[in-house]
Each structure stands twice: as C-alpha cells, then as structure tokens.
PDB file of N, CA and C in Angstrom:
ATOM      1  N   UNK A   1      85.897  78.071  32.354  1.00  0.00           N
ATOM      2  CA  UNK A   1      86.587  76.796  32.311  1.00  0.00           C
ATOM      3  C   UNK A   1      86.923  76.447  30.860  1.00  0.00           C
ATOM      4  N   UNK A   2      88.126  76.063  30.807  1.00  0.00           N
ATOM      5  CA  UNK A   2      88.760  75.686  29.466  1.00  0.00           C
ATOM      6  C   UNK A   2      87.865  73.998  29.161  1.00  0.00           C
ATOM      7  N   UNK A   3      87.294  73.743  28.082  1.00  0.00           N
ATOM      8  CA  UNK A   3      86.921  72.240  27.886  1.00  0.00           C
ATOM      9  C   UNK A   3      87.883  71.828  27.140  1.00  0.00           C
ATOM     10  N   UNK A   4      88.167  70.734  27.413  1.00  0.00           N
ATOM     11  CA  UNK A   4      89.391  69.734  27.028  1.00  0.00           C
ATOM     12  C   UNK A   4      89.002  68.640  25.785  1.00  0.00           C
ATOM     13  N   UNK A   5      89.165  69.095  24.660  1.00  0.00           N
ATOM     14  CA  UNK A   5      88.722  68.142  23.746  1.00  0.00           C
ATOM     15  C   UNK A   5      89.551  67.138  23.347  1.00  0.00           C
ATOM     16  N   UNK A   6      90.989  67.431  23.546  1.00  0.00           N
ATOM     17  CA  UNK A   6      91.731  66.093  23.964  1.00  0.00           C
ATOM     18  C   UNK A   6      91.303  65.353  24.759  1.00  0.00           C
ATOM     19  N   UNK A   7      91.434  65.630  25.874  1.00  0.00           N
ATOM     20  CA  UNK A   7      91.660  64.418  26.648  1.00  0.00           C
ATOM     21  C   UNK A   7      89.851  64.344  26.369  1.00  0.00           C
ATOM     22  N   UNK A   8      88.943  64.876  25.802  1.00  0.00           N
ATOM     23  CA  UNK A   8      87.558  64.228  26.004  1.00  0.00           C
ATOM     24  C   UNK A   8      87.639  62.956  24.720  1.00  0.00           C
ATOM     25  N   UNK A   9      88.205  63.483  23.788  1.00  0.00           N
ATOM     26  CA  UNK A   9      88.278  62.303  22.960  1.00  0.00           C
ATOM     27  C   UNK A   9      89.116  61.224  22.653  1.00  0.00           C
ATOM     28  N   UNK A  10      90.899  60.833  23.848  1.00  0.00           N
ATOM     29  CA  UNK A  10      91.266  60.705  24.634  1.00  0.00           C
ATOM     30  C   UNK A  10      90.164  59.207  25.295  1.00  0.00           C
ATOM     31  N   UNK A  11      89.425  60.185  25.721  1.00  0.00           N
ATOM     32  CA  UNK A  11      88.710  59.121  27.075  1.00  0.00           C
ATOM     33  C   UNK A  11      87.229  58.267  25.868  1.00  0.00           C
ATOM     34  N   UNK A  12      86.790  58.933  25.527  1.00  0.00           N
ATOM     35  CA  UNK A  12      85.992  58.390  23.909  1.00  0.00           C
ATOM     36  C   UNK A  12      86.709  57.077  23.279  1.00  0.00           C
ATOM     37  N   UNK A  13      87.868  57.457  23.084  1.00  0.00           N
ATOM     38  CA  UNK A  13      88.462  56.065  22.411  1.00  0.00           C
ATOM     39  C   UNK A  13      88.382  54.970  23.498  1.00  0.00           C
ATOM     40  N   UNK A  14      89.349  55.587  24.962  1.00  0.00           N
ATOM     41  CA  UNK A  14      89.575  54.064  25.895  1.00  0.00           C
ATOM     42  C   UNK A  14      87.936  53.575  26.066  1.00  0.00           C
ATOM     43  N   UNK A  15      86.951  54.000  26.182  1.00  0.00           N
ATOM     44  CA  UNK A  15      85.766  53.543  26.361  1.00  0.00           C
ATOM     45  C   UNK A  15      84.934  53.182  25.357  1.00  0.00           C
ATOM     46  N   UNK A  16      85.550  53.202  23.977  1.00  0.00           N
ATOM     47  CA  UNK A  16      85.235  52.213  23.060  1.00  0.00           C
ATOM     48  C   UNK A  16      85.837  50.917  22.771  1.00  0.00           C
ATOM     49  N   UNK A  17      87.192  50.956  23.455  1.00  0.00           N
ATOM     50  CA  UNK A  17      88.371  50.028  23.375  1.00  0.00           C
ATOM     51  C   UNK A  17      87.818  49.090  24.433  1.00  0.00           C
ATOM     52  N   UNK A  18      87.054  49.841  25.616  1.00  0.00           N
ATOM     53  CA  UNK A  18      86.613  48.747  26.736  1.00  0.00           C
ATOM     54  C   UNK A  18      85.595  47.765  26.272  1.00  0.00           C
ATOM     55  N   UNK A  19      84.724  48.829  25.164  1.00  0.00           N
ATOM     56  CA  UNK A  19      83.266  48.387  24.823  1.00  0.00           C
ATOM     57  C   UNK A  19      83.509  47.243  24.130  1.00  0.00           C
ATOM     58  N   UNK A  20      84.413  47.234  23.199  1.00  0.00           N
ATOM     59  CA  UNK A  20      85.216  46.603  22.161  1.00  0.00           C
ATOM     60  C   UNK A  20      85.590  45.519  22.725  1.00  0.00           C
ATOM     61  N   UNK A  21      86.123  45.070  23.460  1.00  0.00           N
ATOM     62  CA  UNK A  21      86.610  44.440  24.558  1.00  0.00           C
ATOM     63  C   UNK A  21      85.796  43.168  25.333  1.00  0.00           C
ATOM     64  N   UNK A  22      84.810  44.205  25.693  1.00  0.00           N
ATOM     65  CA  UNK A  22      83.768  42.987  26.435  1.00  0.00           C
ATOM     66  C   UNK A  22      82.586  42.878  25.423  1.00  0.00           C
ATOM     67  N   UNK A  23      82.472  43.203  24.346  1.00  0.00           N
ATOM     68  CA  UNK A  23      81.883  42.585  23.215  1.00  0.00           C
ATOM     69  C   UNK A  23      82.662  41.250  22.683  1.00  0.00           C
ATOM     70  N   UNK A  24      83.579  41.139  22.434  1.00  0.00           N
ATOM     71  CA  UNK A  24      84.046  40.179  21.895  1.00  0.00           C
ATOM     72  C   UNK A  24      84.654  39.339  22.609  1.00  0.00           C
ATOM     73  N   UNK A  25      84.494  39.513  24.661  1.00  0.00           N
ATOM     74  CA  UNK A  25      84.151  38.640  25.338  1.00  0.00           C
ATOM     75  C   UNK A  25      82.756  37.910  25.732  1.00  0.00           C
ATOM     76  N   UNK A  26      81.818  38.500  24.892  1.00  0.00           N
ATOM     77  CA  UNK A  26      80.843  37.680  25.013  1.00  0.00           C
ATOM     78  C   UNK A  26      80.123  38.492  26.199  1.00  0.00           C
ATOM     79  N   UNK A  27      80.379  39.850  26.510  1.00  0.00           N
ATOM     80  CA  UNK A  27      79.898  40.077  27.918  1.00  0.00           C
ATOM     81  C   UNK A  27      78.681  40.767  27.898  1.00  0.00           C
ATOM     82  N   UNK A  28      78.255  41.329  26.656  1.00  0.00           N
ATOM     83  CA  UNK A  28      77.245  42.386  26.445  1.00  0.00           C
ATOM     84  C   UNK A  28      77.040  42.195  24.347  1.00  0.00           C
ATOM     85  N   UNK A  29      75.237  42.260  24.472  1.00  0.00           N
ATOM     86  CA  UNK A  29      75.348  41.860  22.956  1.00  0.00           C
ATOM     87  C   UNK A  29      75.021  43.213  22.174  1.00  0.00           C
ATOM     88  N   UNK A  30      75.468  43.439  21.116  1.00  0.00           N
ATOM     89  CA  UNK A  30      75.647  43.693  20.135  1.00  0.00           C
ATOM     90  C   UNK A  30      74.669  45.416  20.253  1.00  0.00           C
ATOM     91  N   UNK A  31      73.260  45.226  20.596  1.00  0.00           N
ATOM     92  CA  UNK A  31      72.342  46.203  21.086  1.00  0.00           C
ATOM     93  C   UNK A  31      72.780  46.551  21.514  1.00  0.00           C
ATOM     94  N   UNK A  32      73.505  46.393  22.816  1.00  0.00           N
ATOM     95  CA  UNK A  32      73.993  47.390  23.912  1.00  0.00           C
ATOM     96  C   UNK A  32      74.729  48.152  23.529  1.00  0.00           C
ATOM     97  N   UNK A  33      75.900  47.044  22.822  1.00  0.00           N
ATOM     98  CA  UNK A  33      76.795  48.231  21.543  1.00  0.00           C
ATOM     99  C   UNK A  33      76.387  49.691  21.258  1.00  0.00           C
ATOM    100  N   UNK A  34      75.929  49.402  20.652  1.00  0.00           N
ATOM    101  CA  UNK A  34      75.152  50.312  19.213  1.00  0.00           C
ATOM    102  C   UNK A  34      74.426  51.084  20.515  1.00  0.00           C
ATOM    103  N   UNK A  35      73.316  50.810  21.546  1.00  0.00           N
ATOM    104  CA  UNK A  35      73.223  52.312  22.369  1.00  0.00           C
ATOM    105  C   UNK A  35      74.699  52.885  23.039  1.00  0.00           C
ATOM    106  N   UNK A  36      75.292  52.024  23.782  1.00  0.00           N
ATOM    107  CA  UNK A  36      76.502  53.215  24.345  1.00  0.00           C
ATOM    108  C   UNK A  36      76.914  53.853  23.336  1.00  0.00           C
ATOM    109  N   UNK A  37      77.746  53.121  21.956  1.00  0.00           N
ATOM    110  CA  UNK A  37      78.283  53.831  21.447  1.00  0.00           C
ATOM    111  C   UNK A  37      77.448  55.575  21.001  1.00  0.00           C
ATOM    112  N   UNK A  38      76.668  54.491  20.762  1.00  0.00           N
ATOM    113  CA  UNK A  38      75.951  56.445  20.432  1.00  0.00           C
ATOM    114  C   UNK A  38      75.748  57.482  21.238  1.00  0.00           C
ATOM    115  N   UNK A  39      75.304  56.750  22.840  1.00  0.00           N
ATOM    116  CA  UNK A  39      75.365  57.678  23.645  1.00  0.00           C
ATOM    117  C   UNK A  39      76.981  58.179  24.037  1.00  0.00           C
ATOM    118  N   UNK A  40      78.619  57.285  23.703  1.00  0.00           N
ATOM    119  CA  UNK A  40      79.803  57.823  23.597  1.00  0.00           C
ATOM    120  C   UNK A  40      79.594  59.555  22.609  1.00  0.00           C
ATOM    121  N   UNK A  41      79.125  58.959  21.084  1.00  0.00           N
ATOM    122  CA  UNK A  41      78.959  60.082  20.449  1.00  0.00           C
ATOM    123  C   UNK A  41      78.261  61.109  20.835  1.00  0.00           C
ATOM    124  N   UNK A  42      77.313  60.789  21.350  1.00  0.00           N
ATOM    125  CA  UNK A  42      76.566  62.460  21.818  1.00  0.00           C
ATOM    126  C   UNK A  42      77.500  63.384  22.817  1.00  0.00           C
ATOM    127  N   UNK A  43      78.194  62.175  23.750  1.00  0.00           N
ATOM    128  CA  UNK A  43      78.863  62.893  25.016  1.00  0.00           C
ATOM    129  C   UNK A  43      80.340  63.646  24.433  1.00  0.00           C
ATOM    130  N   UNK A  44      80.684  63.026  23.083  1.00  0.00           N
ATOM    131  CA  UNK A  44      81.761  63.706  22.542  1.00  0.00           C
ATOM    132  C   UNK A  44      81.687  64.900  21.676  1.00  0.00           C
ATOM    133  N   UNK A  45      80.109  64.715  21.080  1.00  0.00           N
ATOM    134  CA  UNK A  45      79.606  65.681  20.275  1.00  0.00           C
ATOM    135  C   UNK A  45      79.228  66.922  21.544  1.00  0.00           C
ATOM    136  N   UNK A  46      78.666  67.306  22.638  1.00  0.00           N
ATOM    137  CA  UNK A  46      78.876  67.956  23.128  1.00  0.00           C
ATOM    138  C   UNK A  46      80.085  68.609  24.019  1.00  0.00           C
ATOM    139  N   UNK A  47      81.137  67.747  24.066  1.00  0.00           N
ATOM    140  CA  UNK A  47      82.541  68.268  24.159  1.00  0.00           C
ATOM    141  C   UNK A  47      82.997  69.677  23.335  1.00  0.00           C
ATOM    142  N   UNK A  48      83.112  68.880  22.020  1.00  0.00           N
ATOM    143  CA  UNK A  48      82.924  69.505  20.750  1.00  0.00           C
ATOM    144  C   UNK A  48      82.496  70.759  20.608  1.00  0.00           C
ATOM    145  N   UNK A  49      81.307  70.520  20.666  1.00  0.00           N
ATOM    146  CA  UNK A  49      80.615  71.811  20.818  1.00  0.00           C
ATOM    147  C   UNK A  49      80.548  73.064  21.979  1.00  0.00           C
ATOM    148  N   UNK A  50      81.039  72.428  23.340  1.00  0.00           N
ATOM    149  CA  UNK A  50      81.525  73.186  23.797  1.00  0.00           C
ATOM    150  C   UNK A  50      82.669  73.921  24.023  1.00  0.00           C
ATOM    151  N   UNK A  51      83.647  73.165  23.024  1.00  0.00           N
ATOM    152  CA  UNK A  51      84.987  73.600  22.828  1.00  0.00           C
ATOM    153  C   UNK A  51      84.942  74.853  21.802  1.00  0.00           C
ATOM    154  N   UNK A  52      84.215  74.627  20.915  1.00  0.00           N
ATOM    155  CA  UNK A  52      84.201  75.288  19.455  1.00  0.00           C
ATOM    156  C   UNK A  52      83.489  76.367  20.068  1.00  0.00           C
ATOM    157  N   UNK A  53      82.359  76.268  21.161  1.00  0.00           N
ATOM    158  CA  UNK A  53      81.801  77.669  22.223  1.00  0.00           C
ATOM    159  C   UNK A  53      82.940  78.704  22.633  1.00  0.00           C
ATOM    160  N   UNK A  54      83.681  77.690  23.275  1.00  0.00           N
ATOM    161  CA  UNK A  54      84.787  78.279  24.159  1.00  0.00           C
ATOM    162  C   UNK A  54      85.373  79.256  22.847  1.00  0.00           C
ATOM    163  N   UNK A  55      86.194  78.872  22.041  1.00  0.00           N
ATOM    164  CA  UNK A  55      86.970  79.259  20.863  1.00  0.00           C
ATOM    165  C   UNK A  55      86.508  80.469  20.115  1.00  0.00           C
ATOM    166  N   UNK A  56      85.143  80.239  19.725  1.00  0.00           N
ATOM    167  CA  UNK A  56      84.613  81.278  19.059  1.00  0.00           C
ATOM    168  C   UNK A  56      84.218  82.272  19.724  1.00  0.00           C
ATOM    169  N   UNK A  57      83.700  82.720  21.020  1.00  0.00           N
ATOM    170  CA  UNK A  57      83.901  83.100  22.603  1.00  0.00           C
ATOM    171  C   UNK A  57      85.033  83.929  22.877  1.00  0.00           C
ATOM    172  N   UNK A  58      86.044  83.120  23.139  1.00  0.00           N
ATOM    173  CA  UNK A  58      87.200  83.617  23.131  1.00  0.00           C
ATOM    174  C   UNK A  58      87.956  85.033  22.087  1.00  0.00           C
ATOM    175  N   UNK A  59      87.214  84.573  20.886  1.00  0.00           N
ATOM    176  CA  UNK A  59      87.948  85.376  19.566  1.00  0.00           C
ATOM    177  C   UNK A  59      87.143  86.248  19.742  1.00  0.00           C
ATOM    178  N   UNK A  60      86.171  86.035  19.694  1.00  0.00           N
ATOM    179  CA  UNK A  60      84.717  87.493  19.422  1.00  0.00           C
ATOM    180  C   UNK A  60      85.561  88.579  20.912  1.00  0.00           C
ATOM    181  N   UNK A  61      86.130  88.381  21.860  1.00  0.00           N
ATOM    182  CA  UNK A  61      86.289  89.005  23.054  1.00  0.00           C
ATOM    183  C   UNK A  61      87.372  89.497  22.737  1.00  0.00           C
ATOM    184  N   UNK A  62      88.227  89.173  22.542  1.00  0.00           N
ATOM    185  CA  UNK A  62      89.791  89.061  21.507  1.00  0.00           C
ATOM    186  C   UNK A  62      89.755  90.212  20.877  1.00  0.00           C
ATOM    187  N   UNK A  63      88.561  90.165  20.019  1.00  0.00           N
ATOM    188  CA  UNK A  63      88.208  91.183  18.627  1.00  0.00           C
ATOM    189  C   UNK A  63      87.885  92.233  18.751  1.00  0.00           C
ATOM    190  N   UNK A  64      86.923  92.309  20.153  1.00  0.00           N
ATOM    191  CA  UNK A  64      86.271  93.610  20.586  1.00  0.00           C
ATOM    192  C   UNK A  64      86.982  94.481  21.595  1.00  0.00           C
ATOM    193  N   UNK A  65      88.083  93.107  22.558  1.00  0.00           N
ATOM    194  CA  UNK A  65      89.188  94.306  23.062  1.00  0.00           C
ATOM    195  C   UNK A  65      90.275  94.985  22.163  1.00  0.00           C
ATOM    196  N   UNK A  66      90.430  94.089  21.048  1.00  0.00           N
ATOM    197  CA  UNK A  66      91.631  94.986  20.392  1.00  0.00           C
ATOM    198  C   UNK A  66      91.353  95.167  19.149  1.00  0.00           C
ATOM    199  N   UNK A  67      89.729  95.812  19.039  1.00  0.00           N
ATOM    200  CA  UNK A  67      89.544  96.544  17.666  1.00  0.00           C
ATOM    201  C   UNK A  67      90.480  97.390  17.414  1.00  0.00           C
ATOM    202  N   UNK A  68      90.951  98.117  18.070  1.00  0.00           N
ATOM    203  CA  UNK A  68      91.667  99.500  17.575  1.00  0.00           C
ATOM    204  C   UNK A  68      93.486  99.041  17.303  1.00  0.00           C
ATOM    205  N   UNK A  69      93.920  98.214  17.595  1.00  0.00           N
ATOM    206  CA  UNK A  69      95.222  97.369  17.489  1.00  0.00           C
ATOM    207  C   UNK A  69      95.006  96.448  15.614  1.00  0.00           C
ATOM    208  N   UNK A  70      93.547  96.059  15.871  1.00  0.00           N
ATOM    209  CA  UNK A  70      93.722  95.149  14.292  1.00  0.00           C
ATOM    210  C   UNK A  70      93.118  96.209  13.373  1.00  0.00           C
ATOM    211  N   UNK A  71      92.437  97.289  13.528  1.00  0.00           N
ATOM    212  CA  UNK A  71      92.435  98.324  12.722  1.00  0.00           C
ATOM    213  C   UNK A  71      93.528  98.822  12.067  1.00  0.00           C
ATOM    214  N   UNK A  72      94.597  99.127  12.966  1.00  0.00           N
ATOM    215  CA  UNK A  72      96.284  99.883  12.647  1.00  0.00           C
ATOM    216  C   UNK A  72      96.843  98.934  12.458  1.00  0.00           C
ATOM    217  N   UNK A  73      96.851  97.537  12.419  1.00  0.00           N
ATOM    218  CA  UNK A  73      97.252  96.741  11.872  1.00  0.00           C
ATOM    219  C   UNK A  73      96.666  96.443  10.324  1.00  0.00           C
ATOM    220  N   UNK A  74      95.853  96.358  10.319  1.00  0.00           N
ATOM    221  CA  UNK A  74      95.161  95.859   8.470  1.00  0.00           C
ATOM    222  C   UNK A  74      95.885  97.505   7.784  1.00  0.00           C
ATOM    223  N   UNK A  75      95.676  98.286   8.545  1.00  0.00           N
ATOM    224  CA  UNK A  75      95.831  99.452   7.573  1.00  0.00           C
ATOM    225  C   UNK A  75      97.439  99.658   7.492  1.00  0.00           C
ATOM    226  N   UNK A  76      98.070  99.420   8.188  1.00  0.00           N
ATOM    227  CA  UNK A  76      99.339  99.088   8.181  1.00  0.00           C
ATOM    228  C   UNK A  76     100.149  98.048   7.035  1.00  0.00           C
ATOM    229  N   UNK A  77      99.115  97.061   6.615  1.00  0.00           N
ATOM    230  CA  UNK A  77      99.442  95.744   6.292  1.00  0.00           C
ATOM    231  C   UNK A  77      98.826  96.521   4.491  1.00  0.00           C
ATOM    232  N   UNK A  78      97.896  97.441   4.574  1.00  0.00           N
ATOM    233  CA  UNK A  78      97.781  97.595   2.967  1.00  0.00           C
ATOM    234  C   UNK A  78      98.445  98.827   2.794  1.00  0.00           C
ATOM    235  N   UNK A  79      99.257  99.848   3.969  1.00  0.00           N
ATOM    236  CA  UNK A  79      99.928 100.678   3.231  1.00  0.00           C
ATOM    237  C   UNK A  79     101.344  99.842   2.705  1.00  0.00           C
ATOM    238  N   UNK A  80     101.485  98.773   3.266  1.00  0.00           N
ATOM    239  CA  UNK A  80     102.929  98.031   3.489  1.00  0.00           C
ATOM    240  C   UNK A  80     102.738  97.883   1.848  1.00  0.00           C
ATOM    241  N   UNK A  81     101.957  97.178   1.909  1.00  0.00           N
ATOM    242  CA  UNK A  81     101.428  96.159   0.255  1.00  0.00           C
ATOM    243  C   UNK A  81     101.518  97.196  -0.715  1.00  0.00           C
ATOM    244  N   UNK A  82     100.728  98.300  -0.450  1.00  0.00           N
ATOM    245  CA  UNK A  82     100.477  99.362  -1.539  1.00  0.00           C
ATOM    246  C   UNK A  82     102.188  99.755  -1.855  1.00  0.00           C
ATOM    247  N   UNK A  83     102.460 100.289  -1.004  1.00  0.00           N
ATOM    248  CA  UNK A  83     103.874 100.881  -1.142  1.00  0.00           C
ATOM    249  C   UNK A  83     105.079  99.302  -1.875  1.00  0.00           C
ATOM    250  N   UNK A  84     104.869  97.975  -1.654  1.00  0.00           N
ATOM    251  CA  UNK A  84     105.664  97.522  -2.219  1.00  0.00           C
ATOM    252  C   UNK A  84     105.310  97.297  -3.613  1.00  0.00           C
ATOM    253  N   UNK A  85     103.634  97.060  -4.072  1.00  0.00           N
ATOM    254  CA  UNK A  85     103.423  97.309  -5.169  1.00  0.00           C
ATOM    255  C   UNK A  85     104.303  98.333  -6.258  1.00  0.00           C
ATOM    256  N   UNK A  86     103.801  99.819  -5.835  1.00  0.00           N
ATOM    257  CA  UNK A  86     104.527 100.682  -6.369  1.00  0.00           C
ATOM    258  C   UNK A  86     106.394 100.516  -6.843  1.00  0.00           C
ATOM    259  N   UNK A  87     106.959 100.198  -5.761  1.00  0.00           N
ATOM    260  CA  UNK A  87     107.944  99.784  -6.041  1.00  0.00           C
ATOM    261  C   UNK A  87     108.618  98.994  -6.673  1.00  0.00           C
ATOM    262  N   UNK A  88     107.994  97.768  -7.363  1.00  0.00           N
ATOM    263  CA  UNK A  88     107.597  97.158  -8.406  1.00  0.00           C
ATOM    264  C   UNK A  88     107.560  97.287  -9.240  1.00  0.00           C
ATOM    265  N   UNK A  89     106.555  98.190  -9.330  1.00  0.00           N
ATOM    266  CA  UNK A  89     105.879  98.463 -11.074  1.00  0.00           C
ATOM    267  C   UNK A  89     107.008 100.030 -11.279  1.00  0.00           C
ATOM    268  N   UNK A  90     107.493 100.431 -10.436  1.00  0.00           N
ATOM    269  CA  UNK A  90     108.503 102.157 -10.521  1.00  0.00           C
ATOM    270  C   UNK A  90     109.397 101.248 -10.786  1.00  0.00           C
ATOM    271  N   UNK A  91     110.034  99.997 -10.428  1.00  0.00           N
ATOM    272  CA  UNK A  91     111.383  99.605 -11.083  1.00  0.00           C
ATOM    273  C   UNK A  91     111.122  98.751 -12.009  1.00  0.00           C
ATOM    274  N   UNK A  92     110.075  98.427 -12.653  1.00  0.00           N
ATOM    275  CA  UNK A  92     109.943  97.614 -14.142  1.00  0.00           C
ATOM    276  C   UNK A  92     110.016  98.494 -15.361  1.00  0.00           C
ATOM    277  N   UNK A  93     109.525  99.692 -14.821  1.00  0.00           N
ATOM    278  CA  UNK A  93     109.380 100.992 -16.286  1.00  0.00           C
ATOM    279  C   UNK A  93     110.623 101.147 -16.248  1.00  0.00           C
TER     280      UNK A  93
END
C-alpha cells in the first residue's frame, strides 16, 4: 500500500483548523489543546515515517533489480566524461 502523505497532512491541518475553531469558541480549554495537538503530531509523524519506509523500500528494490542497468550506466557516464575531457584539453594544445 502506497501511504499518502498528502492527503495525511492535508487532513492534519483541517483537524487543527477544527481544533482551532472550537478553542476559540470556548468549547474545549486550552489542555485539551496541547494533548490532541500532539497526539495530531504523532499521527502525522508516523505517516511520515511510513512514507519515507515506503520510499527508501522502494529504491533499495529499484537498486537490486537493476544493478546491472546502473552499472553500464555509471560506466557509460565516465567513459562519456573521460572522452569529453580529452577532447578539451587535445583542442587547447
């Protein structure tokens, strides 16, 4: 499952906007605040962290199916370099 850190933080804001809201209707004091909000943060901080799971997850799998593709690629990428070097420094002399 893909985790959605948009829309998790997305839904983080409207439920601080609510909190926000009926605080300064007088509906809930100030304590209560200060626990949801934090318990908002933990529930976003594990979003987070399961997103950044997903991601780093993703790449490591990425990496190990196409070792042999980014191998011939890097080596590709410094004969490219090497060879324009040369060409360079052969038309400055």
């Amino acid at each position: 499952m893909f985790p959605n850190l948009f829309e998790a933080t997305k839904e983080y804001w409207r439920k601080l906007d609510e909190l926000e809201v009926a605080y300064q209707q007088g509906k809930i004091p100030l304590e209560e605040v200060d626990t949801r909000v934090a318990e908002l943060i933990a529930e976003l901080a594990t979003e987070r962290r399961a997103t950044f799971t997903y991601f780093r997850q993703s790449f490591q799998h990425w990496l190990t199916t196409q070792k042999e593709t980014l191998i011939g690629l890097v080596i590709l990428i410094i004969v490219t370099y090497a060879w324009v070097l040369r060409s360079i420094t052969s038309g400055v002399a």
